[in-house]
C-alpha atoms as a PDB file:
ATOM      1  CA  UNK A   1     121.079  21.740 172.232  1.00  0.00           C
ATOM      2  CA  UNK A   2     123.150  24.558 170.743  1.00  0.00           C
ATOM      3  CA  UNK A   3     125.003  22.288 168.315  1.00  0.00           C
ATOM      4  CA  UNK A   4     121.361  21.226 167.283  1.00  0.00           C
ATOM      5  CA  UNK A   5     120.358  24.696 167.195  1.00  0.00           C
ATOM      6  CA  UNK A   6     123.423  25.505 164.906  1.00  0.00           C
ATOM      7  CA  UNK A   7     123.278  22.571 162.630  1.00  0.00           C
ATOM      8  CA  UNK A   8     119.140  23.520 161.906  1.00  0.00           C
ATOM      9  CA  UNK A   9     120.439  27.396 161.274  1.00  0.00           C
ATOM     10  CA  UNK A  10     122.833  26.128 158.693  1.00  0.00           C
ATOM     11  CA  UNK A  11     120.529  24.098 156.892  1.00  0.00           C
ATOM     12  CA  UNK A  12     118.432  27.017 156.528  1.00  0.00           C
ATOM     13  CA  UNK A  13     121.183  29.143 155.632  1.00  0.00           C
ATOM     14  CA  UNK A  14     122.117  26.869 153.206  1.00  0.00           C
ATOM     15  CA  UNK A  15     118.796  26.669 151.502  1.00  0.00           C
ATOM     16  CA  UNK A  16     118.264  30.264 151.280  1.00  0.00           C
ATOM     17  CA  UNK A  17     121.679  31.088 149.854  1.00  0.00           C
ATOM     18  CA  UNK A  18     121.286  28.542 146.779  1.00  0.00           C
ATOM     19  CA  UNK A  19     117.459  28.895 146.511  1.00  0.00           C
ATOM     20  CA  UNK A  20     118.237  32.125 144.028  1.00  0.00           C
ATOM     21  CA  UNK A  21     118.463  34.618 146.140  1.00  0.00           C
ATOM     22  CA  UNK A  22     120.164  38.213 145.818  1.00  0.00           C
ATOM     23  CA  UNK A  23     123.611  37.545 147.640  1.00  0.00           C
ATOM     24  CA  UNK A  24     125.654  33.828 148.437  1.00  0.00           C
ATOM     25  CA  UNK A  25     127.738  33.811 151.785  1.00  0.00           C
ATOM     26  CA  UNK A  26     131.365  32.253 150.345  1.00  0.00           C
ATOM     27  CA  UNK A  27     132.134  29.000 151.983  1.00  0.00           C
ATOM     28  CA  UNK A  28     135.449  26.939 152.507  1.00  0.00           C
ATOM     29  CA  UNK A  29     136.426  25.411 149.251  1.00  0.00           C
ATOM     30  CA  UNK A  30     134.305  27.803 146.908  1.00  0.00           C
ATOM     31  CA  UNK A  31     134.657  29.104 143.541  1.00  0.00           C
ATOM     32  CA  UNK A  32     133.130  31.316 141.589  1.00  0.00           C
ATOM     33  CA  UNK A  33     132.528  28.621 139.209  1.00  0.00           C
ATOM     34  CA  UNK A  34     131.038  26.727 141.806  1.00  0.00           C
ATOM     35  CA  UNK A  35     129.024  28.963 142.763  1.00  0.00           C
ATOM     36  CA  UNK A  36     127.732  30.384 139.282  1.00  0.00           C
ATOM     37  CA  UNK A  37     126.680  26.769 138.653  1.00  0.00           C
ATOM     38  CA  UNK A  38     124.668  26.338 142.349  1.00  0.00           C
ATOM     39  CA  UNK A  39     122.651  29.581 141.575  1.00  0.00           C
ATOM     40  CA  UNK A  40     122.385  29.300 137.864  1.00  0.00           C
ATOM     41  CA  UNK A  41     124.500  32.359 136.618  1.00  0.00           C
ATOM     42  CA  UNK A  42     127.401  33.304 135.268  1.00  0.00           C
ATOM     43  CA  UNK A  43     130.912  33.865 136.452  1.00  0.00           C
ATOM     44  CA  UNK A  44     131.190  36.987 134.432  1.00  0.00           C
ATOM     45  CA  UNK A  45     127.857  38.249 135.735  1.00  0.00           C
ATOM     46  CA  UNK A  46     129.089  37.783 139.265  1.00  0.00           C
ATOM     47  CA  UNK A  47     131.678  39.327 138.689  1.00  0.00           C
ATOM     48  CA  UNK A  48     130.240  42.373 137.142  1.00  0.00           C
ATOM     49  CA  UNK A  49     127.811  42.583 139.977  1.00  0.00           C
ATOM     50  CA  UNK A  50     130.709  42.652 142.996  1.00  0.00           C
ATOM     51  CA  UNK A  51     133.300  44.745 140.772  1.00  0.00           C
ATOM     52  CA  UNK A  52     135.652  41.529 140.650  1.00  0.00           C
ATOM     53  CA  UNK A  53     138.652  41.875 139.030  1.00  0.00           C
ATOM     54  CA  UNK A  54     140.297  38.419 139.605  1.00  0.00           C
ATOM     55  CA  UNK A  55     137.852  35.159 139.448  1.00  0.00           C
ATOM     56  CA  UNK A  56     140.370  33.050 141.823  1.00  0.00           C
ATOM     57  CA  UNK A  57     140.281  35.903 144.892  1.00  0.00           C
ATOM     58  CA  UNK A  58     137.297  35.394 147.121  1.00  0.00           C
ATOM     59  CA  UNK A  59     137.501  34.496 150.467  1.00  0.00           C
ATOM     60  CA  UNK A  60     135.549  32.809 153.056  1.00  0.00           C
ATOM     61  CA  UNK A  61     132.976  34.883 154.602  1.00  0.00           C
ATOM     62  CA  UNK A  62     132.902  37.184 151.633  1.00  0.00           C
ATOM     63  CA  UNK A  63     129.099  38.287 150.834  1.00  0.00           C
ATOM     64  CA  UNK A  64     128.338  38.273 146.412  1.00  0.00           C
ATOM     65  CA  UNK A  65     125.811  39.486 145.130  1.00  0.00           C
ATOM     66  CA  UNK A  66     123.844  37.439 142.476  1.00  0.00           C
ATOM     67  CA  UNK A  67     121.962  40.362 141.030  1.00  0.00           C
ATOM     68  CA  UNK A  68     122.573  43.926 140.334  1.00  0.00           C
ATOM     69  CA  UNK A  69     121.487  46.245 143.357  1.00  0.00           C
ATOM     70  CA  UNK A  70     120.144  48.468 140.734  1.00  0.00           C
ATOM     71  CA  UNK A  71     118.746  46.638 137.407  1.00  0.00           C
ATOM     72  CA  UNK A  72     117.205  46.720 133.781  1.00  0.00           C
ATOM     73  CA  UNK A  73     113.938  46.937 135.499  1.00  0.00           C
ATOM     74  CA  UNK A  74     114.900  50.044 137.502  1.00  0.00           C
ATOM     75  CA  UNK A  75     116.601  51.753 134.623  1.00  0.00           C
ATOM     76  CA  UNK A  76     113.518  51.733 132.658  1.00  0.00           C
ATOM     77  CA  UNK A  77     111.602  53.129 135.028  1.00  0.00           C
ATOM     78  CA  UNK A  78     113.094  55.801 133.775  1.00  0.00           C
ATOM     79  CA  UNK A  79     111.892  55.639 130.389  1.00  0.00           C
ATOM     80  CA  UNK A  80     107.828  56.652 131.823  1.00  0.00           C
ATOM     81  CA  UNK A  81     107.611  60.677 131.049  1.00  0.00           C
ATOM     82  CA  UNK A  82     109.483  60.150 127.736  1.00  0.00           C
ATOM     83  CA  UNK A  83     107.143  57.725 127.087  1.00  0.00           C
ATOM     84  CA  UNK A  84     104.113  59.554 127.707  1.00  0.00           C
ATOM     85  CA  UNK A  85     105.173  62.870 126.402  1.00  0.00           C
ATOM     86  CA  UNK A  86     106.440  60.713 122.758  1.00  0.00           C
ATOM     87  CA  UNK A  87     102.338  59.249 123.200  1.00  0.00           C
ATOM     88  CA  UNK A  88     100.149  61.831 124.487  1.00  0.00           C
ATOM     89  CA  UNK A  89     101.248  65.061 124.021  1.00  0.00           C
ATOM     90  CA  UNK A  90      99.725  67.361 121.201  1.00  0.00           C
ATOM     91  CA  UNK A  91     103.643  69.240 121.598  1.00  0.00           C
ATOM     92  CA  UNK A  92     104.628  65.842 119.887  1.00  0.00           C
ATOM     93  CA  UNK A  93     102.138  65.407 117.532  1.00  0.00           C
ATOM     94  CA  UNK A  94     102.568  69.867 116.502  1.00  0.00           C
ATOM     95  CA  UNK A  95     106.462  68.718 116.484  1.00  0.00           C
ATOM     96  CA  UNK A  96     105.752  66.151 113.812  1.00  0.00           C
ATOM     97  CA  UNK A  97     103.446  68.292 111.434  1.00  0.00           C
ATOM     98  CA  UNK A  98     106.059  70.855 111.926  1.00  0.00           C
ATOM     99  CA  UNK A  99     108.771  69.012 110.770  1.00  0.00           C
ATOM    100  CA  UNK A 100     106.753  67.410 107.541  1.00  0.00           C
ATOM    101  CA  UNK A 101     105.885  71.287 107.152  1.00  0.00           C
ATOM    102  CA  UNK A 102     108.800  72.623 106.891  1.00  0.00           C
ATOM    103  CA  UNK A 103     110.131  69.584 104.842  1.00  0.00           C
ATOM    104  CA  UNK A 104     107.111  70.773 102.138  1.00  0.00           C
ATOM    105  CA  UNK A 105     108.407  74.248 102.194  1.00  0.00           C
ATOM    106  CA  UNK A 106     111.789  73.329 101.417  1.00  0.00           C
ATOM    107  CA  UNK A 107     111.125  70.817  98.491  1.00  0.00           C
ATOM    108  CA  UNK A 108     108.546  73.031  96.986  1.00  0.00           C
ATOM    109  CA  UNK A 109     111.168  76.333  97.495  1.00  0.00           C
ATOM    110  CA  UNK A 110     113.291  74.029  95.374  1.00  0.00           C
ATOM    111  CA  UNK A 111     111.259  72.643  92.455  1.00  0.00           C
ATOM    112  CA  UNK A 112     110.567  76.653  92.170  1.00  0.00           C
ATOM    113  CA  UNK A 113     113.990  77.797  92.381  1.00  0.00           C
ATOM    114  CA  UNK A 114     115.720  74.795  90.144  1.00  0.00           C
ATOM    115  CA  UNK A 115     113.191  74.205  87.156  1.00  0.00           C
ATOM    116  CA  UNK A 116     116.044  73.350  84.792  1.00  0.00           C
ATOM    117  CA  UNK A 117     118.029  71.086  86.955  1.00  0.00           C
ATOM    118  CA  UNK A 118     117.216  67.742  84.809  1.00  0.00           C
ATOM    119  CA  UNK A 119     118.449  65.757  87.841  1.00  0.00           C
ATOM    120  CA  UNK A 120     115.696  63.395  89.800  1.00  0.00           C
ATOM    121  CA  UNK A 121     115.366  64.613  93.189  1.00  0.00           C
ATOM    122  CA  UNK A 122     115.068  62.648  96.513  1.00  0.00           C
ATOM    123  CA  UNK A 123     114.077  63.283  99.647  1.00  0.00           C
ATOM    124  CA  UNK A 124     116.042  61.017 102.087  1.00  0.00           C
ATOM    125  CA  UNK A 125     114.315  59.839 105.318  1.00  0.00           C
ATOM    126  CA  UNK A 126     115.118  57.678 108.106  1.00  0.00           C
ATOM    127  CA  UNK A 127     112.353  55.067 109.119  1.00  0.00           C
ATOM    128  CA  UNK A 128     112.074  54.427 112.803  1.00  0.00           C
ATOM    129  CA  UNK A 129     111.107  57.711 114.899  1.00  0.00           C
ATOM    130  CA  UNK A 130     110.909  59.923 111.608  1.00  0.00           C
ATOM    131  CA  UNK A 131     108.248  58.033 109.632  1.00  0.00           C
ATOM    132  CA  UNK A 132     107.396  54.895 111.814  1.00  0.00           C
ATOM    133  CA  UNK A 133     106.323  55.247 115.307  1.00  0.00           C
ATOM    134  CA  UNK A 134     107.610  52.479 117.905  1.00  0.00           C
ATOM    135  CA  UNK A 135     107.135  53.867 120.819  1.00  0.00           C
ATOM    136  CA  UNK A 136     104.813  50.867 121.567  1.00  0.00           C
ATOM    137  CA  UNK A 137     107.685  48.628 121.549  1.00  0.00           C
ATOM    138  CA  UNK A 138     109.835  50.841 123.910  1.00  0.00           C
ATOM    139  CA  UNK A 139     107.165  51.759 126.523  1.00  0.00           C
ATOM    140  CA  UNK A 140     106.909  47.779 126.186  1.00  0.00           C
ATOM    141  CA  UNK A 141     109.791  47.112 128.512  1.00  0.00           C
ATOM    142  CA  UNK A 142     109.145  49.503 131.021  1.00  0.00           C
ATOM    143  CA  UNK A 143     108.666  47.155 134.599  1.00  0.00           C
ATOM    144  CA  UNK A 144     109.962  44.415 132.965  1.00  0.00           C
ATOM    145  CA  UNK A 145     114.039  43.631 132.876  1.00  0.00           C
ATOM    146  CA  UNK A 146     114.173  43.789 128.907  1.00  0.00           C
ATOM    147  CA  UNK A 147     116.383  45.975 126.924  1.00  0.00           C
ATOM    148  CA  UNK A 148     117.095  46.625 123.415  1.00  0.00           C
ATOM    149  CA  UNK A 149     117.144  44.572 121.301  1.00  0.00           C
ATOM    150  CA  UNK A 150     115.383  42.033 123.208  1.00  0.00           C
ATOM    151  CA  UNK A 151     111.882  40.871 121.079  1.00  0.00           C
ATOM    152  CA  UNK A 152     113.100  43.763 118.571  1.00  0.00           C
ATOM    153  CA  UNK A 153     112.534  41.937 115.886  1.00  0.00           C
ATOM    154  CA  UNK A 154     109.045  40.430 116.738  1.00  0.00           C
ATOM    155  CA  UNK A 155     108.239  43.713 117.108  1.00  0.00           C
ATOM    156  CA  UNK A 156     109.424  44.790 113.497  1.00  0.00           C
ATOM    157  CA  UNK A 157     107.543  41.699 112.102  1.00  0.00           C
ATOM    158  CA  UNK A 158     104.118  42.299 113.940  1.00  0.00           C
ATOM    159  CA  UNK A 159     104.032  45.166 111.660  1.00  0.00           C
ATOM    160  CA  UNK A 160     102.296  47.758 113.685  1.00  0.00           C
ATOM    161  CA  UNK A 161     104.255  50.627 114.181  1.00  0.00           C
ATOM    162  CA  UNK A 162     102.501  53.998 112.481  1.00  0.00           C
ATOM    163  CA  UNK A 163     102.929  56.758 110.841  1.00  0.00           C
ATOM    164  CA  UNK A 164     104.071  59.643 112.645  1.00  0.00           C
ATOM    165  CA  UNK A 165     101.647  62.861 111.714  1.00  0.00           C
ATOM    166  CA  UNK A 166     102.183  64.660 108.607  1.00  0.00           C
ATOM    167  CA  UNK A 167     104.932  61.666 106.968  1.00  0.00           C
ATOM    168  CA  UNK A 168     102.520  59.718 104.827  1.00  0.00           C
ATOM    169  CA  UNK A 169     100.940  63.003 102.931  1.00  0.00           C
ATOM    170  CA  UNK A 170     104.507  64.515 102.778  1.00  0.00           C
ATOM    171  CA  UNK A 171     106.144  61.826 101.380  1.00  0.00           C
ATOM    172  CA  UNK A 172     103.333  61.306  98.712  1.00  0.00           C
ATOM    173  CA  UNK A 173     103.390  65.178  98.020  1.00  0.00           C
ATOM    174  CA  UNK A 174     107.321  64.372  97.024  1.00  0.00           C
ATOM    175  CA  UNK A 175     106.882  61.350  94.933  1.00  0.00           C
ATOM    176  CA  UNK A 176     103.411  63.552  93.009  1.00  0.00           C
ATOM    177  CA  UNK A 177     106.100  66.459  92.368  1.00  0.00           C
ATOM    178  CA  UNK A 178     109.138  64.859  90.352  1.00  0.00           C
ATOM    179  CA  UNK A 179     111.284  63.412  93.571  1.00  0.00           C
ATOM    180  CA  UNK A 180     111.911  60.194  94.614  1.00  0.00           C
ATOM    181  CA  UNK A 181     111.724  59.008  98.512  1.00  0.00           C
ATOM    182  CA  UNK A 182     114.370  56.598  99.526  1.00  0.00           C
ATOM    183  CA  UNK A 183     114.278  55.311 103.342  1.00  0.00           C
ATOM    184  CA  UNK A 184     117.448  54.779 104.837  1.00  0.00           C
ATOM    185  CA  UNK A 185     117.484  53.253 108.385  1.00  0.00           C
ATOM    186  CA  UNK A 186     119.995  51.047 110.264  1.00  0.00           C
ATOM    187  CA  UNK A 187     117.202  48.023 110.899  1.00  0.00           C
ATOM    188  CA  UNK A 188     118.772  44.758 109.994  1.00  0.00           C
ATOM    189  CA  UNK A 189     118.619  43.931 105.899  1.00  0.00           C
ATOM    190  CA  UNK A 190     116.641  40.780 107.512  1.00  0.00           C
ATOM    191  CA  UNK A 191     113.909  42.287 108.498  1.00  0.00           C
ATOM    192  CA  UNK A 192     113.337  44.423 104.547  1.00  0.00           C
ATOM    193  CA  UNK A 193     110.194  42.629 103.997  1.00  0.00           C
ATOM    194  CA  UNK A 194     108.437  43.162 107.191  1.00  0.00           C
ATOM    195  CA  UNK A 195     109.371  46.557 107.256  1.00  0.00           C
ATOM    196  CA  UNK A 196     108.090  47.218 103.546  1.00  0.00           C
ATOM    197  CA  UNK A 197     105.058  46.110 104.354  1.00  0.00           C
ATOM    198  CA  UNK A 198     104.088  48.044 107.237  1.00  0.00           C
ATOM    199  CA  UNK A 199     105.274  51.073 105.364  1.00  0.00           C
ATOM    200  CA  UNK A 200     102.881  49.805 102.466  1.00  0.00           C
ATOM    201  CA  UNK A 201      99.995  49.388 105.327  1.00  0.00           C
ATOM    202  CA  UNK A 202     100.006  53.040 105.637  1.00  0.00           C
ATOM    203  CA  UNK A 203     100.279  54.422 102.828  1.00  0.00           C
ATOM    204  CA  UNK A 204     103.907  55.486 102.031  1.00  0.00           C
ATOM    205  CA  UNK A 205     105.314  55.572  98.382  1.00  0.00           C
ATOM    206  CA  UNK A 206     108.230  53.624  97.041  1.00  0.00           C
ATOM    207  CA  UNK A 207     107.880  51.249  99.722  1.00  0.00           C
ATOM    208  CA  UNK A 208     109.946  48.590  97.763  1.00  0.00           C
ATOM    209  CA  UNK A 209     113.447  47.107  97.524  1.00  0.00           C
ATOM    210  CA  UNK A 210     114.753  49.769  95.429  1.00  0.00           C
ATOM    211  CA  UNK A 211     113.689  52.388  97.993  1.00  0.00           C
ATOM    212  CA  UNK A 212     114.370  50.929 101.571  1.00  0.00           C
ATOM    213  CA  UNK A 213     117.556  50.682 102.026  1.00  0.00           C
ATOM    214  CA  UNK A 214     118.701  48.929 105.556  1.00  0.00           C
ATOM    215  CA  UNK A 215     121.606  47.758 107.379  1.00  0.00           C
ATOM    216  CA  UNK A 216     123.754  45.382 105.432  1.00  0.00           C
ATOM    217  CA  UNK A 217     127.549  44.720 107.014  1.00  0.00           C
ATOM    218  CA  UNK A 218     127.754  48.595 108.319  1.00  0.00           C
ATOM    219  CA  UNK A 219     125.584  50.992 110.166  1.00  0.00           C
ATOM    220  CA  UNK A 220     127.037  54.359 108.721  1.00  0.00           C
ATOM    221  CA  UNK A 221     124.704  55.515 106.600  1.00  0.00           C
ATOM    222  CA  UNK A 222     126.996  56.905 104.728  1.00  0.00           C
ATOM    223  CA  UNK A 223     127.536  54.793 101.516  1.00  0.00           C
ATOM    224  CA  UNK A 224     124.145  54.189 101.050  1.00  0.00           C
ATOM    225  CA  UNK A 225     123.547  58.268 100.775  1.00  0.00           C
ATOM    226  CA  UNK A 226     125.883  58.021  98.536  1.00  0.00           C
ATOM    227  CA  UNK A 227     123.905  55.753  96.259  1.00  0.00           C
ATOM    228  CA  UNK A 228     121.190  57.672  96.200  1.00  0.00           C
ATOM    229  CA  UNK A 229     122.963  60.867  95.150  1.00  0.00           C
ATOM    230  CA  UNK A 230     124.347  58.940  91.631  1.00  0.00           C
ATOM    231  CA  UNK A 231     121.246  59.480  90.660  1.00  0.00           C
ATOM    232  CA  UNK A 232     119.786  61.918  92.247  1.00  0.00           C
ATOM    233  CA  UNK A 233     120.054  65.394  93.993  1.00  0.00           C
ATOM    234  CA  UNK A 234     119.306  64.832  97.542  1.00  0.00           C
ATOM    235  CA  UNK A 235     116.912  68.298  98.219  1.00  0.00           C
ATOM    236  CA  UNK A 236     116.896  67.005 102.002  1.00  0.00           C
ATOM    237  CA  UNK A 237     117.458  64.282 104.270  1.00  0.00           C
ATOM    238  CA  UNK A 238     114.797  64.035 107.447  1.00  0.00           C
ATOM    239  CA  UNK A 239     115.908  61.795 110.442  1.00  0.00           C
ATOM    240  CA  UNK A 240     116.073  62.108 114.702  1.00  0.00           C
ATOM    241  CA  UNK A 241     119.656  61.169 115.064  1.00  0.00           C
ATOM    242  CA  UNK A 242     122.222  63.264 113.610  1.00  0.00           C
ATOM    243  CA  UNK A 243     123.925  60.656 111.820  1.00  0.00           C
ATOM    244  CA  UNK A 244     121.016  60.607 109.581  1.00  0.00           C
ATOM    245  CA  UNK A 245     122.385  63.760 107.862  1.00  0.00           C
ATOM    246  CA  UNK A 246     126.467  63.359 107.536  1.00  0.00           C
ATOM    247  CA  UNK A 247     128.825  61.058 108.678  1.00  0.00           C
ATOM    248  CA  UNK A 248     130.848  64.308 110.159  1.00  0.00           C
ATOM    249  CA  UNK A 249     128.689  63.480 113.158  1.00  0.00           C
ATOM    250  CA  UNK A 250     129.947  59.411 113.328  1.00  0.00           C
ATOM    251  CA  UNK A 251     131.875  58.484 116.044  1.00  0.00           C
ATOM    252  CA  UNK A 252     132.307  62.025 117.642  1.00  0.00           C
ATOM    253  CA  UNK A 253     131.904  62.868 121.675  1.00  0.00           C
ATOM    254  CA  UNK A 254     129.333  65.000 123.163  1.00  0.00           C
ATOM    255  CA  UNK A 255     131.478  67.947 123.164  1.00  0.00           C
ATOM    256  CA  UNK A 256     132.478  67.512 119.107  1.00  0.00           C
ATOM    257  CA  UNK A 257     128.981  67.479 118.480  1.00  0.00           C
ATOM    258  CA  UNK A 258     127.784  70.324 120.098  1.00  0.00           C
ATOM    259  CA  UNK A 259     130.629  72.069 117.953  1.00  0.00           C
ATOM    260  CA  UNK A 260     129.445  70.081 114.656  1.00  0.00           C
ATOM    261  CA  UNK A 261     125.726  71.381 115.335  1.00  0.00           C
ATOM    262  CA  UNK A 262     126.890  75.023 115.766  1.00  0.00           C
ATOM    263  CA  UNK A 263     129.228  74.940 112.460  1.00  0.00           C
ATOM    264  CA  UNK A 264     126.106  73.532 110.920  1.00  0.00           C
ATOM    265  CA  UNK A 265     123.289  75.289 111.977  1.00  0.00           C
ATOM    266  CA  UNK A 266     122.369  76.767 108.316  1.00  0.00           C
ATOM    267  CA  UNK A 267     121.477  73.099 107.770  1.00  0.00           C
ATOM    268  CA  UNK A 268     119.001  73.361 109.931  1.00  0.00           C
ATOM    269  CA  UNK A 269     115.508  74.061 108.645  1.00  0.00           C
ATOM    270  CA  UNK A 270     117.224  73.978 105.208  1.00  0.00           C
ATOM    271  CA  UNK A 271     118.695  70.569 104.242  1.00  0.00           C
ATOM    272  CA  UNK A 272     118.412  68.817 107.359  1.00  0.00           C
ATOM    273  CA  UNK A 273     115.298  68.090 109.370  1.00  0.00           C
ATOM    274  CA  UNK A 274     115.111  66.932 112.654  1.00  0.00           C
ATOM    275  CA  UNK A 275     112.396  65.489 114.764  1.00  0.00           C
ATOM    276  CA  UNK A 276     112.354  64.564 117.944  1.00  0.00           C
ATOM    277  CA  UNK A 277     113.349  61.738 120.155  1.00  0.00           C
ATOM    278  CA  UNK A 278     113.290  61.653 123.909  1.00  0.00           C
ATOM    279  CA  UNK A 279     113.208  57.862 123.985  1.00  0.00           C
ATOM    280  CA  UNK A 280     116.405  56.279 122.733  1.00  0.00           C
ATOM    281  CA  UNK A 281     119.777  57.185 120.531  1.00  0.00           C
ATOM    282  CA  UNK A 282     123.285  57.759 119.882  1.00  0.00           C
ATOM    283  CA  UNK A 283     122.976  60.582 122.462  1.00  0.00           C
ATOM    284  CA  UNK A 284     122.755  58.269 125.420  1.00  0.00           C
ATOM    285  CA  UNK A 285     125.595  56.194 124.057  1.00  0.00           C
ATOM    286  CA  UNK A 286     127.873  59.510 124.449  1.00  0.00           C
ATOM    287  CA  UNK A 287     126.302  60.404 127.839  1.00  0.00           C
ATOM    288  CA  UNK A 288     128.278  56.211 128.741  1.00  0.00           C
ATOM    289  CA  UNK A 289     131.104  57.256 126.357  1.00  0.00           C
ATOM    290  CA  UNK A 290     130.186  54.422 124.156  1.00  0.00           C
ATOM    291  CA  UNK A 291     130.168  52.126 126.328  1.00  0.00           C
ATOM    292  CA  UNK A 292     126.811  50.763 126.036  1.00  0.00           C
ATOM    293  CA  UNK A 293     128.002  47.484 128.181  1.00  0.00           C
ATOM    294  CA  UNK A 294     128.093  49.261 131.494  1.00  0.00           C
ATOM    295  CA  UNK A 295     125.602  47.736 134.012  1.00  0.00           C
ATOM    296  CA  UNK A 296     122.171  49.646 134.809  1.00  0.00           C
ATOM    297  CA  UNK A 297     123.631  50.867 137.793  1.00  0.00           C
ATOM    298  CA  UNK A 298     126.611  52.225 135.976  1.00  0.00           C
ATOM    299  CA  UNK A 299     124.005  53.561 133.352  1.00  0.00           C
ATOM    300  CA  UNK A 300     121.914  55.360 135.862  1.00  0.00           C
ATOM    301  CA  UNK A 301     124.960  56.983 137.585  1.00  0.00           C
ATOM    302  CA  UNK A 302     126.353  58.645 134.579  1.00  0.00           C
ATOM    303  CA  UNK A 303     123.038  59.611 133.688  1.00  0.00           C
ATOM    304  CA  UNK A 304     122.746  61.577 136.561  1.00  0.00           C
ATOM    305  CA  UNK A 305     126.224  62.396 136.561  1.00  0.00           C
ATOM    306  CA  UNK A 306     125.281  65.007 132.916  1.00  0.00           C
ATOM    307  CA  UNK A 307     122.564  66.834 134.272  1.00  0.00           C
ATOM    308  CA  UNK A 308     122.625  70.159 135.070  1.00  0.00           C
ATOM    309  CA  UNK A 309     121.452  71.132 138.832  1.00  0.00           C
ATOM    310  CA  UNK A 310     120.083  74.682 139.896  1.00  0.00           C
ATOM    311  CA  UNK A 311     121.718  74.876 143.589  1.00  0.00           C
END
């Protein structure tokens, strides 16, 4: 009767280790490729997810897990009050006009204080979270296990991101006083034509191919600045990353930034305008240290690992 009984509990076993469940009991004779290929995942994944570092040492007995104890899902859970504040908030919508006020008083300050510079001016702006809202698309992942830049591109297509308060009658108030507006963003060069039109939809000016200039084989920004100012004198650039302003910031750590910001500040409020961005950017790849291929888990602790506690 207890060989019966033991035989029935193995089935069992059996069926609910390689019916997709979270962890597989290692049996005599296993591999890890044998046992990606019963549950339908891959060796690297597993391997990720039990902090493997050799593929041929597992032993009998040994419990793996077959999904992160802590995943996408979880992670953007965190992504909720950003969400709502970047939504709902008037602080976010004052922050906008703000910005696109201050961006007035600087290019007016200038066509007053340089009426015999012959040059064309430009105002240089970024497009997604300075012009374009997406926050749609972000707040779209939250309880779900997707991650940038997962349906990114549907999103881009569907055309429906808006304009963020004050951009539309700024930009126009450029173009009406002897500027030019170019948009410089790091969205793929394959998506120029959706992108055109949705800034068309709403109103912006120079919404063409001339004037949107995307991500080709790099995303510094740099060369394409560059461009502009052959022809132009760039009176300021707007953007919510600070790579939207000088490649000085490319590339640098947390620390070197801070330092960057502080030997910049004049730029602040007077060439360079910032708006802001609690949702997503090259901040949170220097809170991983670049490395945005750490797991959610690995995500969440250094995440927590930056803040500052009152104790």
């Amino acid at each position: 009767m207890k060989k019966i009984g033991s035989f029935i509990a193995g089935i069992l076993l059996s069926a609910t280790v390689f019916a997709g469940t979270s962890e597989y009991v290692v049996q005599r004779g296993d591999t890890l490729s044998k046992i990606a290929n019963k549950n339908k995942i891959s060796v690297q994944k597993i391997m990720q997810f039990n902090n493997l570092k050799n593929m041929n040492f597992i032993r009998e007995g040994q419990r793996l897990k077959l999904m992160p104890m802590y995943s996408q899902k979880n992670l953007n859970e965190q992504m909720v009050m950003a969400a709502n504040w970047y939504q709902t908030s008037g602080e976010m919508q004052a922050l906008s006009y703000q910005a696109f006020n201050m961006a007035k008083i600087i290019y007016y300050a200038d066509l007053t204080s340089n009426k015999d510079n012959e040059q064309k001016r430009a105002v240089v702006v970024d497009i997604d979270e300075t012009v374009l809202n997406n926050s749609p698309y972000d707040a779209g992942s939250i309880e779900t296990n997707n991650s940038y830049p997962k349906e990114w591109n549907d999103w881009v297509k569907s055309e429906q991101a808006v304009p963020l308060p004050g951009a539309v009658e700024f930009l126009n108030f450029v173009v009406k006083n002897k500027g030019d507006v170019y948009y410089i963003s790091n969205r793929s060069v394959k998506l120029l034509q959706p992108t055109i039109n949705n800034l068309k939809k709403f109103g912006f000016p120079e919404a063409d191919k001339e004037h949107v200039l995307l991500k080709g084989k790099t995303s510094n920004k740099e060369p394409r600045r560059e461009q502009v100012a052959k022809n132009h004198r760039i009176v300021l650039l707007m953007g919510d990353n600070l790579n939207d302003f000088s490649y000085v910031f490319r590339g640098k750590t947390m620390s070197e930034k801070a330092d960057l910001v502080d030997n910049l500040k004049s730029q602040f409020g007077n060439k360079f305008v910032l708006l802001p961005n609690p949702l997503y950017g090259d901040w949170e790849g220097d809170i991983y240290k670049g490395n945005w291929g750490m797991t959610p888990e690995q995500k969440n602790k250094a995440r927590k690992e930056h803040l500052v506690k009152w104790e």
